[in-house]
Protein backbone atom coordinates (compact mmCIF):
# COMPACT_ATOMS: atom_id res chain seq x y z
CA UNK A 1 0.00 0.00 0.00
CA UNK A 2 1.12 3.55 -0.79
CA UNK A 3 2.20 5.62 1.71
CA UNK A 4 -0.49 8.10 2.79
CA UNK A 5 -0.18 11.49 0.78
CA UNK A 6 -2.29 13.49 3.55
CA UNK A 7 -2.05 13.30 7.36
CA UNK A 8 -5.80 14.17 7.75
CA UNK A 9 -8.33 14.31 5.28
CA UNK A 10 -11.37 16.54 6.33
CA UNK A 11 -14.77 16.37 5.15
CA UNK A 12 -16.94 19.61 4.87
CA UNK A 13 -15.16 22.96 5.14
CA UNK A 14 -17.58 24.78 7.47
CA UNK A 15 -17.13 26.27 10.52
CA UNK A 16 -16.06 22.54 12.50
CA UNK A 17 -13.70 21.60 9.54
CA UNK A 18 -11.85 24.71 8.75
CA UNK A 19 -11.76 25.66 12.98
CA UNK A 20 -9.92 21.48 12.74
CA UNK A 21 -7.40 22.12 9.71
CA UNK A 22 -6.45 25.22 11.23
CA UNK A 23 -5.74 23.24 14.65
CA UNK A 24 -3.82 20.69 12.71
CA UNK A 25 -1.82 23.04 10.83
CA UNK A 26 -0.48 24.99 13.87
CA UNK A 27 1.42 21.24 14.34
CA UNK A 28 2.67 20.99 10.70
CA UNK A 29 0.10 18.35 10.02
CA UNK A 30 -0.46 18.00 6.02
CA UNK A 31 -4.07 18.59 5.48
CA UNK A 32 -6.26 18.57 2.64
CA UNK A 33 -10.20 19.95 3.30
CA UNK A 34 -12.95 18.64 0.80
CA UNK A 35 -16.02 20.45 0.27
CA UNK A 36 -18.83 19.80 -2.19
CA UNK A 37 -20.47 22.85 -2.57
CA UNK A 38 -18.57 24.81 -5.38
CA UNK A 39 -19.41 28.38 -3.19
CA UNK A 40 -19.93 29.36 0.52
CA UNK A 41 -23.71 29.76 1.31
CA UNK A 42 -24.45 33.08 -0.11
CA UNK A 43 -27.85 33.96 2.33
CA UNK A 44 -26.15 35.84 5.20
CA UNK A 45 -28.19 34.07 8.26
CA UNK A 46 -26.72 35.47 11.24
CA UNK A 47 -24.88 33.27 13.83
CA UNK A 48 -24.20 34.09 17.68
CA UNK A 49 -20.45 33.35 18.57
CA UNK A 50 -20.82 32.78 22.79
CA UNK A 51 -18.30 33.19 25.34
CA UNK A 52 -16.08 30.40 24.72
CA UNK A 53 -16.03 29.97 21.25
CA UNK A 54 -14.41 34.16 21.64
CA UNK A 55 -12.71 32.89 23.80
CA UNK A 56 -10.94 30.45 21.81
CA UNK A 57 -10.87 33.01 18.74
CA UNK A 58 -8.81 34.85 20.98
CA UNK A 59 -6.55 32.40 21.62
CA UNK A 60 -5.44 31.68 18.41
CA UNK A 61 -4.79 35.63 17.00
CA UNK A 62 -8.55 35.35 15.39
CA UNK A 63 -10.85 37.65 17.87
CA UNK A 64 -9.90 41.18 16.52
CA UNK A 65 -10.46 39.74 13.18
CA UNK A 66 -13.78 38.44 14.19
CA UNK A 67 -14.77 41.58 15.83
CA UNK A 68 -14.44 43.60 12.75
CA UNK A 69 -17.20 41.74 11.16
CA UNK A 70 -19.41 40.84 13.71
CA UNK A 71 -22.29 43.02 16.29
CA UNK A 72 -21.56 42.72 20.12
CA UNK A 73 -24.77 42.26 22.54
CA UNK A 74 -25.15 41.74 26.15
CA UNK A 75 -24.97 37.44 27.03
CA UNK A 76 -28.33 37.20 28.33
CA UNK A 77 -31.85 36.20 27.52
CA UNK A 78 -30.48 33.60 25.87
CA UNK A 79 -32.32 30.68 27.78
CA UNK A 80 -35.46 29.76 26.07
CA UNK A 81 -35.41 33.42 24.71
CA UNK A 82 -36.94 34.03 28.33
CA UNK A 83 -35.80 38.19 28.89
CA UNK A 84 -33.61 38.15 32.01
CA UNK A 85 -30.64 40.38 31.84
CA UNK A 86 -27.04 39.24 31.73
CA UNK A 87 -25.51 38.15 34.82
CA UNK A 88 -22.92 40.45 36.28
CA UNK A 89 -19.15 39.62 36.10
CA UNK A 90 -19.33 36.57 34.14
CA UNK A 91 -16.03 34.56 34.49
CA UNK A 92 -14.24 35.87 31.53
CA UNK A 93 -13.15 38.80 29.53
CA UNK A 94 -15.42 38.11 26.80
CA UNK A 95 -18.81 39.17 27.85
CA UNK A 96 -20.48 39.02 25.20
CA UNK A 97 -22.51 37.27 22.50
CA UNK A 98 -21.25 38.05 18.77
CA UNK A 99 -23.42 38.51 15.88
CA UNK A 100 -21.81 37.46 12.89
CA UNK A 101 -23.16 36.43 9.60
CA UNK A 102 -22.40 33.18 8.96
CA UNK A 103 -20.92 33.10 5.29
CA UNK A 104 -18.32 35.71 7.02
CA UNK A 105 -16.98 33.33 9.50
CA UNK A 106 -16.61 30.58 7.21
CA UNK A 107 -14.66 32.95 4.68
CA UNK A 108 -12.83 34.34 7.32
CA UNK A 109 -11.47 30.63 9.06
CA UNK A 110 -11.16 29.70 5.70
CA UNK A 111 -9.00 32.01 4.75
CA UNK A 112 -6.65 31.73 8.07
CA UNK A 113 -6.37 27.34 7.10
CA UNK A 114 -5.31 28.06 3.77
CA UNK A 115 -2.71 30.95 5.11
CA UNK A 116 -1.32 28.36 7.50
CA UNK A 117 -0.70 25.97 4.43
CA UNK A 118 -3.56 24.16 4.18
CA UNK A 119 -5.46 22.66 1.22
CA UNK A 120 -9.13 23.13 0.32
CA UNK A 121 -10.62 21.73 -2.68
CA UNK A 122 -14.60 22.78 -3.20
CA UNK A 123 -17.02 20.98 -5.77
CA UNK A 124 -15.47 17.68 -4.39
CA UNK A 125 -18.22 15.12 -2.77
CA UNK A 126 -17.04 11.90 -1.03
CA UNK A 127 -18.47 8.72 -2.09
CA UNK A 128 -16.70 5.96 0.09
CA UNK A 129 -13.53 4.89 1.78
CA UNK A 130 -12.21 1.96 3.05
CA UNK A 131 -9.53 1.76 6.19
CA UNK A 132 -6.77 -0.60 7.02
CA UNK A 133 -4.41 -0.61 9.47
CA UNK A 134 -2.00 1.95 7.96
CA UNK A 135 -4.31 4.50 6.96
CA UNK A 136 -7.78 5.51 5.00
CA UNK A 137 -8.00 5.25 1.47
CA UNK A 138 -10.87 8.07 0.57
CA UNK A 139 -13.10 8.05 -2.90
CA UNK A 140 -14.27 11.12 -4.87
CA UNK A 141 -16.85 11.79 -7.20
CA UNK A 142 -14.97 11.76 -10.24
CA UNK A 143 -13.49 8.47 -9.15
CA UNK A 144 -9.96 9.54 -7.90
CA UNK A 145 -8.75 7.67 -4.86
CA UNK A 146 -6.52 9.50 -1.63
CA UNK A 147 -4.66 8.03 0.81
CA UNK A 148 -4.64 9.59 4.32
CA UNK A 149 -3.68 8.62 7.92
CA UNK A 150 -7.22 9.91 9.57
CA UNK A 151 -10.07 11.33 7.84
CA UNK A 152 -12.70 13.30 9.61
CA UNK A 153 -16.19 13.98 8.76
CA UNK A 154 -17.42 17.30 9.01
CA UNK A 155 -20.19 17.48 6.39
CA UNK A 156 -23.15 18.41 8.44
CA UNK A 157 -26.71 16.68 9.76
CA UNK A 158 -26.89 14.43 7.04
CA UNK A 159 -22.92 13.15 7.06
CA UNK A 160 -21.85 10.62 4.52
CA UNK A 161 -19.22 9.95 6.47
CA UNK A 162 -21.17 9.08 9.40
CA UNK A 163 -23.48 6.45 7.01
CA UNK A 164 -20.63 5.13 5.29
CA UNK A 165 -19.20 4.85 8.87
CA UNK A 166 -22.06 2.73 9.61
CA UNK A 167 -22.64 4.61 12.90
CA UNK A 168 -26.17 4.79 14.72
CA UNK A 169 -27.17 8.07 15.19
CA UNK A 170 -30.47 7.44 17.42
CA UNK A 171 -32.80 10.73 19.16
CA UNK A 172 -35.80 12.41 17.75
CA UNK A 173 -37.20 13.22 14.01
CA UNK A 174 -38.63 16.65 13.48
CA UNK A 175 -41.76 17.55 14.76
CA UNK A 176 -42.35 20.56 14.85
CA UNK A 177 -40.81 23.46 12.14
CA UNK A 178 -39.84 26.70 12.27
CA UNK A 179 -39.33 29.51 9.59
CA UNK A 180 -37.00 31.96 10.22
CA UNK A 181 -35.60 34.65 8.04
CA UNK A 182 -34.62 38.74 7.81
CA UNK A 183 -36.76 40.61 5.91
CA UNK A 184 -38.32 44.04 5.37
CA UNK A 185 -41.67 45.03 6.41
CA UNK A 186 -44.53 47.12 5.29
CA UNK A 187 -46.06 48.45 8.56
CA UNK A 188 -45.03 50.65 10.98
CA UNK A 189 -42.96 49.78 14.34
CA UNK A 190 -45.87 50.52 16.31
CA UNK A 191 -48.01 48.16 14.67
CA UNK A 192 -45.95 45.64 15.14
CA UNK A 193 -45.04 45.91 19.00
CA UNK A 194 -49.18 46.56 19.52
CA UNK A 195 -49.41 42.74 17.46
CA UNK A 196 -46.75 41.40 19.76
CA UNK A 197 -48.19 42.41 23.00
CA UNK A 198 -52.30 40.96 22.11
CA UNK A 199 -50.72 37.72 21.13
CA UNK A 200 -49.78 37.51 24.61
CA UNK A 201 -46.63 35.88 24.28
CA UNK A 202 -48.51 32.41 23.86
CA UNK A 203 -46.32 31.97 20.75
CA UNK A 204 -43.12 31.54 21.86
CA UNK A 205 -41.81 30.24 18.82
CA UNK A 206 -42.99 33.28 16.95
CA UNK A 207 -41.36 36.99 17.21
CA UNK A 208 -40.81 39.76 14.59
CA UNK A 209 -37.64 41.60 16.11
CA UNK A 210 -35.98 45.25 14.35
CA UNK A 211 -32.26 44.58 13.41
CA UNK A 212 -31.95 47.33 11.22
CA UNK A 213 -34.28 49.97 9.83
CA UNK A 214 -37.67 48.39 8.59
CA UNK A 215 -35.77 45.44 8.71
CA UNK A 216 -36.59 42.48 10.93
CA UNK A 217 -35.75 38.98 12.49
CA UNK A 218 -38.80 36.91 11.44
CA UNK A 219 -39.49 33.34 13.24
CA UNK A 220 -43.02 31.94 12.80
CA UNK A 221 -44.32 28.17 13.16
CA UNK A 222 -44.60 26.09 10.07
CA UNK A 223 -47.84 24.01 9.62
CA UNK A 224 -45.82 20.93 8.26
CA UNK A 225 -42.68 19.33 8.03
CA UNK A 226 -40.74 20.20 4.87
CA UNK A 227 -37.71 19.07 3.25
CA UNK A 228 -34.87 21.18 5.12
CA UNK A 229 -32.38 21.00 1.87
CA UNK A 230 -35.32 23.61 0.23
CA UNK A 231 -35.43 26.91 1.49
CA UNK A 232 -38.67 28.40 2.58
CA UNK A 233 -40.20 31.27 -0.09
CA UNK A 234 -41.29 34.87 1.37
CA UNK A 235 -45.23 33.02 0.61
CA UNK A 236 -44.22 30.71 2.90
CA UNK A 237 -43.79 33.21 5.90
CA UNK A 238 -46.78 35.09 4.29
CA UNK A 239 -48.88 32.42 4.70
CA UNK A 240 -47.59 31.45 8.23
CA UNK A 241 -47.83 35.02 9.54
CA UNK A 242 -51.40 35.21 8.48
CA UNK A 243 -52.36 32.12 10.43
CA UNK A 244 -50.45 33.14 13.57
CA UNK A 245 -50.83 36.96 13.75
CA UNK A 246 -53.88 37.62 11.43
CA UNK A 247 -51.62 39.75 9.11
CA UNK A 248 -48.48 39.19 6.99
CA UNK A 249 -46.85 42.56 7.98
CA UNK A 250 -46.52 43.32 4.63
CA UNK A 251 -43.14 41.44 4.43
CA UNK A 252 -41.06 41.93 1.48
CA UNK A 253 -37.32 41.94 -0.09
CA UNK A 254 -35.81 38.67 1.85
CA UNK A 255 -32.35 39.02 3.06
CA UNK A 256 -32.08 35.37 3.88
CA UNK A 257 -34.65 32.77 4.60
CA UNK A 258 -34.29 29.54 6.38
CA UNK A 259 -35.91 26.42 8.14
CA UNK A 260 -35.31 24.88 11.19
CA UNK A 261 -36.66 21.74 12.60
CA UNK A 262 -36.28 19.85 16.49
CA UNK A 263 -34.59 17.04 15.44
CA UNK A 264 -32.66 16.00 17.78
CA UNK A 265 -29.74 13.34 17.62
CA UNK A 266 -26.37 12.25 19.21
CA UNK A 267 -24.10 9.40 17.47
CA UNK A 268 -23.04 6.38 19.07
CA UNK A 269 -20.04 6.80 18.89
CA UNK A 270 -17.08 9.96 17.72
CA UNK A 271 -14.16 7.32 16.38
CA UNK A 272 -14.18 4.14 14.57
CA UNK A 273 -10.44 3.23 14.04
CA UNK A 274 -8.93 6.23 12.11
CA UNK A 275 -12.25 7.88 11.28
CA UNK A 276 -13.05 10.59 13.16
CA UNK A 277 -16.51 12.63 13.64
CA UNK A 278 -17.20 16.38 14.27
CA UNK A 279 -19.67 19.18 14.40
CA UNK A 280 -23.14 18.41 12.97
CA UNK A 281 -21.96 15.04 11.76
CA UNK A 282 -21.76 14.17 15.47
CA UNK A 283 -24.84 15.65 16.68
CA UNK A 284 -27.83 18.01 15.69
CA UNK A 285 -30.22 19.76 17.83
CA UNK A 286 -32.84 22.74 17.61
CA UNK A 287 -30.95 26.00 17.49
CA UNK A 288 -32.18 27.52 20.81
CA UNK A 289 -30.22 29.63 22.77
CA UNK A 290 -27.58 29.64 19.62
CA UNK A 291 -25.22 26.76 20.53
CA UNK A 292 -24.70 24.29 17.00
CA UNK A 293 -22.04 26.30 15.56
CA UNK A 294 -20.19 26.80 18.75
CA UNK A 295 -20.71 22.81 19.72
CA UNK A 296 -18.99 22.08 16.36
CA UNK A 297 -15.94 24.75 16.81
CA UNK A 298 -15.23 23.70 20.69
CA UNK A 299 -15.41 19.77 19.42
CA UNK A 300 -12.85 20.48 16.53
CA UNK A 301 -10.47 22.70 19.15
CA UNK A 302 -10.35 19.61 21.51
CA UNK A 303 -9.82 17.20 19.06
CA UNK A 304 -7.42 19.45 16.80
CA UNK A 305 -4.07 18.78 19.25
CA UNK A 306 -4.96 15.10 19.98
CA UNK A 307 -4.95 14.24 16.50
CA UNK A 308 -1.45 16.21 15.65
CA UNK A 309 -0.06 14.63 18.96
CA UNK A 310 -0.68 11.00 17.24
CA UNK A 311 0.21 11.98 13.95
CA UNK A 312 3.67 13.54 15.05
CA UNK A 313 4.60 10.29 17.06
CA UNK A 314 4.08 12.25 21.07
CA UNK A 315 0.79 11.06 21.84
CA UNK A 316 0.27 9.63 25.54
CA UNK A 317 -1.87 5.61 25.03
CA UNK A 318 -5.34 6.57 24.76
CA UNK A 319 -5.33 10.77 24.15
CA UNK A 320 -7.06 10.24 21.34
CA UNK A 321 -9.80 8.46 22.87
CA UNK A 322 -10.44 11.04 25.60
CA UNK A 323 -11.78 13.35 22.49
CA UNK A 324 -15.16 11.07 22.55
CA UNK A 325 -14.92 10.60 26.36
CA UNK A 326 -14.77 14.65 26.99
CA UNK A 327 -17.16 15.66 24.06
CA UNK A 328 -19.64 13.26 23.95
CA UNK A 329 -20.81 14.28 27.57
CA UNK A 330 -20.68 18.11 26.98
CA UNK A 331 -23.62 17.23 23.41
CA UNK A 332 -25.68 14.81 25.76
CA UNK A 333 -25.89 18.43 27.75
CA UNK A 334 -26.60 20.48 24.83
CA UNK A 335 -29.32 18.29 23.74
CA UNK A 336 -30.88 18.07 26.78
CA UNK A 337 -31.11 22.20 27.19
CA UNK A 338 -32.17 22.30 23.57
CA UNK A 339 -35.32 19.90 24.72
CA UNK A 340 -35.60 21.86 27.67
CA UNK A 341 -36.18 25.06 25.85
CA UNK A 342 -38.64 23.37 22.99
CA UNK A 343 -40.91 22.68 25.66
CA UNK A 344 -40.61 25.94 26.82
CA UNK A 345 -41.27 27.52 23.87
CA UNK A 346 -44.75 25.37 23.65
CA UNK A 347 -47.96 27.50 23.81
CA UNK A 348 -49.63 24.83 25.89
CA UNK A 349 -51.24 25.41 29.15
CA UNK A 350 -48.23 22.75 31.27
CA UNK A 351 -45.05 23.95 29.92
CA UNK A 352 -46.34 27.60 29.99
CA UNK A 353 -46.94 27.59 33.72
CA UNK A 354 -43.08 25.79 33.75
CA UNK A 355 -41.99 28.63 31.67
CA UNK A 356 -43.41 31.47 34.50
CA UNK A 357 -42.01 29.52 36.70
CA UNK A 358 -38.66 29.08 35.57
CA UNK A 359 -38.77 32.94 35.07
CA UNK A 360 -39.42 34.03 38.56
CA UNK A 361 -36.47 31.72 39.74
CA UNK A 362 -34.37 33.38 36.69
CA UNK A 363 -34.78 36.57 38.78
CA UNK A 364 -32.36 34.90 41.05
CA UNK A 365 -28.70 36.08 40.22
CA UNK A 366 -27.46 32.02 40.67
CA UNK A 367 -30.05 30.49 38.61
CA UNK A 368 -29.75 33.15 35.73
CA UNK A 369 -25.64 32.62 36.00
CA UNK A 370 -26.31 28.98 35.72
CA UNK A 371 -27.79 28.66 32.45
CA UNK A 372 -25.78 31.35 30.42
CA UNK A 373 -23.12 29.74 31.91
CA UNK A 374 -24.29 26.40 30.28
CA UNK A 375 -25.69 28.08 26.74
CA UNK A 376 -21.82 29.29 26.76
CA UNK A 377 -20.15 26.92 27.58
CA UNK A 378 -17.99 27.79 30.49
CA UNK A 379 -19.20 25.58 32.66
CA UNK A 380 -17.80 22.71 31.26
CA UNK A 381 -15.33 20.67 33.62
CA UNK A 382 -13.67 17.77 31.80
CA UNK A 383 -12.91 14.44 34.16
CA UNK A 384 -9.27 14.79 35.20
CA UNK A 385 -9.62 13.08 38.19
CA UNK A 386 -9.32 14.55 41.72
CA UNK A 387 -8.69 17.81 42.57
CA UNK A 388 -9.81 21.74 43.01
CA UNK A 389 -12.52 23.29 41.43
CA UNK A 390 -10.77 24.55 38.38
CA UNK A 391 -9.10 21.15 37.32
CA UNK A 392 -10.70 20.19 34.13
CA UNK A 393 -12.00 23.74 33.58
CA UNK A 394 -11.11 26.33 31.54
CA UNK A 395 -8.85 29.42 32.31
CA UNK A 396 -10.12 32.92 31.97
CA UNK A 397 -8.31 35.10 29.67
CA UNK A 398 -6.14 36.44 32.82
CA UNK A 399 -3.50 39.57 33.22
CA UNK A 400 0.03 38.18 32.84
CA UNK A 401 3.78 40.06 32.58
CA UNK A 402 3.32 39.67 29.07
CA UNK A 403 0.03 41.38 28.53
CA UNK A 404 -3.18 38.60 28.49
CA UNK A 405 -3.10 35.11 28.98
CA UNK A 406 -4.77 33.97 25.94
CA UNK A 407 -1.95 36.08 23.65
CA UNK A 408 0.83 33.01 24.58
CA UNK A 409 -1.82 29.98 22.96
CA UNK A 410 -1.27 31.04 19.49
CA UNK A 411 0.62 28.57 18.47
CA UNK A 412 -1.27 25.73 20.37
CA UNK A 413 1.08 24.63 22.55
CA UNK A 414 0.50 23.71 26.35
CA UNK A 415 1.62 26.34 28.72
CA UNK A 416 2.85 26.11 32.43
CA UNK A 417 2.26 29.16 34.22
CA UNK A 418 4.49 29.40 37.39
CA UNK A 419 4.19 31.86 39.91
CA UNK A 420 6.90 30.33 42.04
CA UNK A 421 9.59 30.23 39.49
CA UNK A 422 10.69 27.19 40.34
CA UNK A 423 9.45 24.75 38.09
CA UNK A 424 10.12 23.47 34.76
CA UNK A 425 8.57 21.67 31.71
CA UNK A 426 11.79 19.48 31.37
CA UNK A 427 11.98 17.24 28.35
CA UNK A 428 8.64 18.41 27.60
CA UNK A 429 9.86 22.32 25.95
CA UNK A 430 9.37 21.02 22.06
CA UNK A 431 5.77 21.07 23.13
CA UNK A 432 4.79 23.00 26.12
CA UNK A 433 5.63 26.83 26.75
CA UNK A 434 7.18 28.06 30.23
CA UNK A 435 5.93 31.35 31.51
CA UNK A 436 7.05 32.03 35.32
CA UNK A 437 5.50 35.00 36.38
CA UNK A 438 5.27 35.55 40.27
CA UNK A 439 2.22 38.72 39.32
CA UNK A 440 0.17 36.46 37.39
CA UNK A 441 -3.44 37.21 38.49
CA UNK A 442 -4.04 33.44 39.69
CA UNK A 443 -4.37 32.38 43.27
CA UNK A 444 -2.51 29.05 42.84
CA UNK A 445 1.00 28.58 42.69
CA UNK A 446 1.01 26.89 39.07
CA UNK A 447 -1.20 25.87 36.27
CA UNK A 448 -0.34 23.19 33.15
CA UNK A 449 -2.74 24.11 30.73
CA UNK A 450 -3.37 22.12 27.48
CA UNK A 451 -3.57 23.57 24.15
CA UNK A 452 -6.97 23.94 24.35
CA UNK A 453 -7.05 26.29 27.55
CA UNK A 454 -8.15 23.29 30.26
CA UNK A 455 -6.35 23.37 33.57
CA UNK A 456 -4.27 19.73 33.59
CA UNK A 457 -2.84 20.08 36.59
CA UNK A 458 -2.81 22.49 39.68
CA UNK A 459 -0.12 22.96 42.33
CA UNK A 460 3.80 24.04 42.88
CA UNK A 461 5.47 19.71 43.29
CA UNK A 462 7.87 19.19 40.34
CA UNK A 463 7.44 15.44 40.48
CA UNK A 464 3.37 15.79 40.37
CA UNK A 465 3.88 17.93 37.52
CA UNK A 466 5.74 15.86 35.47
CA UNK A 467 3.66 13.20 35.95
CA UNK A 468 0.73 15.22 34.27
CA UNK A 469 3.18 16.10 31.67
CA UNK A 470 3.47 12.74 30.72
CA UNK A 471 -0.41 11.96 30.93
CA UNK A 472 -1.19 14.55 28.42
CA UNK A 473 2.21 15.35 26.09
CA UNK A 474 3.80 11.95 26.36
């Protein structure tokens, strides 16, 4: 058999694959990204970047980038749409939910893989591939064959990889379906807001919302099911806005429409031998509180180093599997808050008195904090056994002698911060950073964080160190 030409082969070059190459590259992996549509999506649907998923921009040089492009509101209200403020001093410096439209961030990830060397190919589909022992033989369209040493499918809800993989992906069909869209209107503001308020708020699935003048963020129940490859029409939403609202608003000149449904489904498993599965291949859900894109981003930043670490040769027995073991967990979660907020959003009389409850106990500062803290993410603690609090958990983007934290993880290395000075990352330097800084704003004596931000080990003992040096860089 031919050696392998690729080190990864990626499937789908959204948000999850391009977020993955780019990992990969920072570790001189050779990468080649397949994509079957010829062009990026050309509606501009907006997407909401959360906490972490800025948070991680950050740490790889992309956040001022992303800024540029993208609309900065408050991160709250995003539970079940249910309008409680944001909760004051959110652990982190990114405070904030980032409207972006989602053709931009694809370009703009994109565009930072194929500056850090690697390849994309559009207009190519995947039709098969068969793996061995050495590495994954991967079949096009056109009938060329590639040989890789992991491939990776990141081509959406409806993966080929994923059937070819022969993986159960068991959960919930669609039910229930949702238009959504921006669009101008024919009416005044008034009317609108004077609609809004004698419907009650009985709809919760249902809002017209200004985002720019006479222009407005449209979701409205569908009667049916359709086929979610076929965009809605603007007759569609007419029709739909009649039936809920008594009146179409006079809607007119689209900027993007779109359906959603509340399917809702996790795969068995992440890994079979050397294929790998991300993003929406892995798991879909209904887009409440704005957490698919972010899901797929966070799953290809923790599997991104893992995957280099094996390919270069440095990869501790089993790192690789802790990428199902960590991730897996943190969809189960997302699915089940996703569920959680569909029933919410039902008109009936049971989950509407759940939904006024659930809003007085918002009111509380700890209950509010709790679930933006779960819609973004930074409440995750990965199992690393034993320990304080912030084992397993992400660092905040802290002060440091060198400016922020988050400006020394651009090249995706592990770091040890040392306040005491006195330790060292050994034989361990042609993969993990050393920054002693005794003004650090951390109240521990030492952190060993892994490329993806998560604290790996806590303390100021050499020897306990280097034993988590070896668990996680070999």
């Amino acid at each position: 058999m031919e050696s392998p030409k690729f080190d990864v082969i990626i499937a789908g070059c959204g948000p999850t694959g391009a977020m993955l190459a780019a990992e990969l590259r920072l570790h001189d992996v050779r990468v080649l990204v397949l994509e079957k549509e010829t062009e990026p999506v050309s509606f501009a649907r907006i997407v909401g970047l959360h906490v972490r998923s800025l948070e991680l921009m950050a740490m790889r040089g992309l956040l001022d980038r992303v800024l540029e492009h993208g609309r900065k509101r408050p991160a709250g209200g995003f539970f079940a749409a249910i309008p409680q403020p944001a909760p004051q001093d959110l652990d982190t410096a990114h405070a904030y939910l980032l409207g972006i439209p989602q053709p931009v961030i694809v370009q703009l990830l994109e565009e930072h893989v194929v500056q850090l060397g690697a390849e994309v190919r559009r207009g190519v589909a995947v039709t098969g591939f068969e793996q061995d022992d050495e590495g994954v033989t991967v079949e096009l369209a056109d009938g060329e064959k590639l040989r890789t040493r992991y491939f990776v499918g990141c081509d959406g809800a409806r993966s080929t990889v994923r059937k070819l993989l022969g993986v159960g992906f068991p959960g919930e069909p669609s039910r229930n379906e949702t238009l959504m869209g921006e669009m101008e209107v024919g009416v005044s503001r008034e009317e609108i807001a004077a609609k809004m308020a004698e419907l009650g708020g009985t709809h919760r699935s249902f809002w017209l919302r200004p985002v720019g003048e006479k222009v407005y963020s449209v979701v409205v129940p569908a009667a049916g099911v359709g086929d979610r490859a076929e965009p809605p029409t603007l007759d569609d939403f007419k029709r739909e806005l009649r039936t809920i609202a008594g009146t179409d608003f006079g809607v007119h000149s689209p900027r993007w429409l779109s359906r959603f449904g509340d399917a809702t489904r996790l795969a068995e498993r992440y890994r079979v031998g050397r294929v790998l599965l991300a993003g929406d291949s892995a798991h879909i859900h209904p887009p409440l509180g704005g957490q698919g894109l972010n899901l797929g981003v966070q799953d290809a930043f923790n599997l991104g180093w893992k995957l280099a670490a094996q390919i270069r040769g440095w990869a501790p027995e089993k790192l690789l599997d802790t990428y199902q073991s960590e991730r897996h967990p943190v969809a189960e979660s997302v699915l089940d808050n996703t569920r959680a907020q569909m029933e919410l959003s039902s008109a009936e009389p049971g989950p509407q008195a759940v939904r006024r409850l659930l809003t007085e106990l918002m009111a509380f500062d700890d209950v509010n904090r709790r679930l933006i803290e779960k819609i973004t993410a930074i409440d995750i603690r990965y199992d690393f056994g034993e320990g304080p609090d912030l084992l397993g958990r992400r660092l905040r983007d802290i002060d440091v002698e060198q400016g922020r934290l988050y400006g020394l993880l651009h090249r995706g290395r592990g770091l040890l911060l040392d306040r005491t000075e006195r330790l060292t990352v050994g034989g361990w330097a042609d993969r993990v950073d050393y920054l002693g800084d005794p003004t650090a704003a951390l109240d521990v004596p030492g952190v060993l964080l892994r490329p993806d931000g998560h604290v790996a080990w806590i303390g100021d003992d050499q020897r306990s160190l280097d034993d988590r040096l070896s668990r996680w860089f070999g």
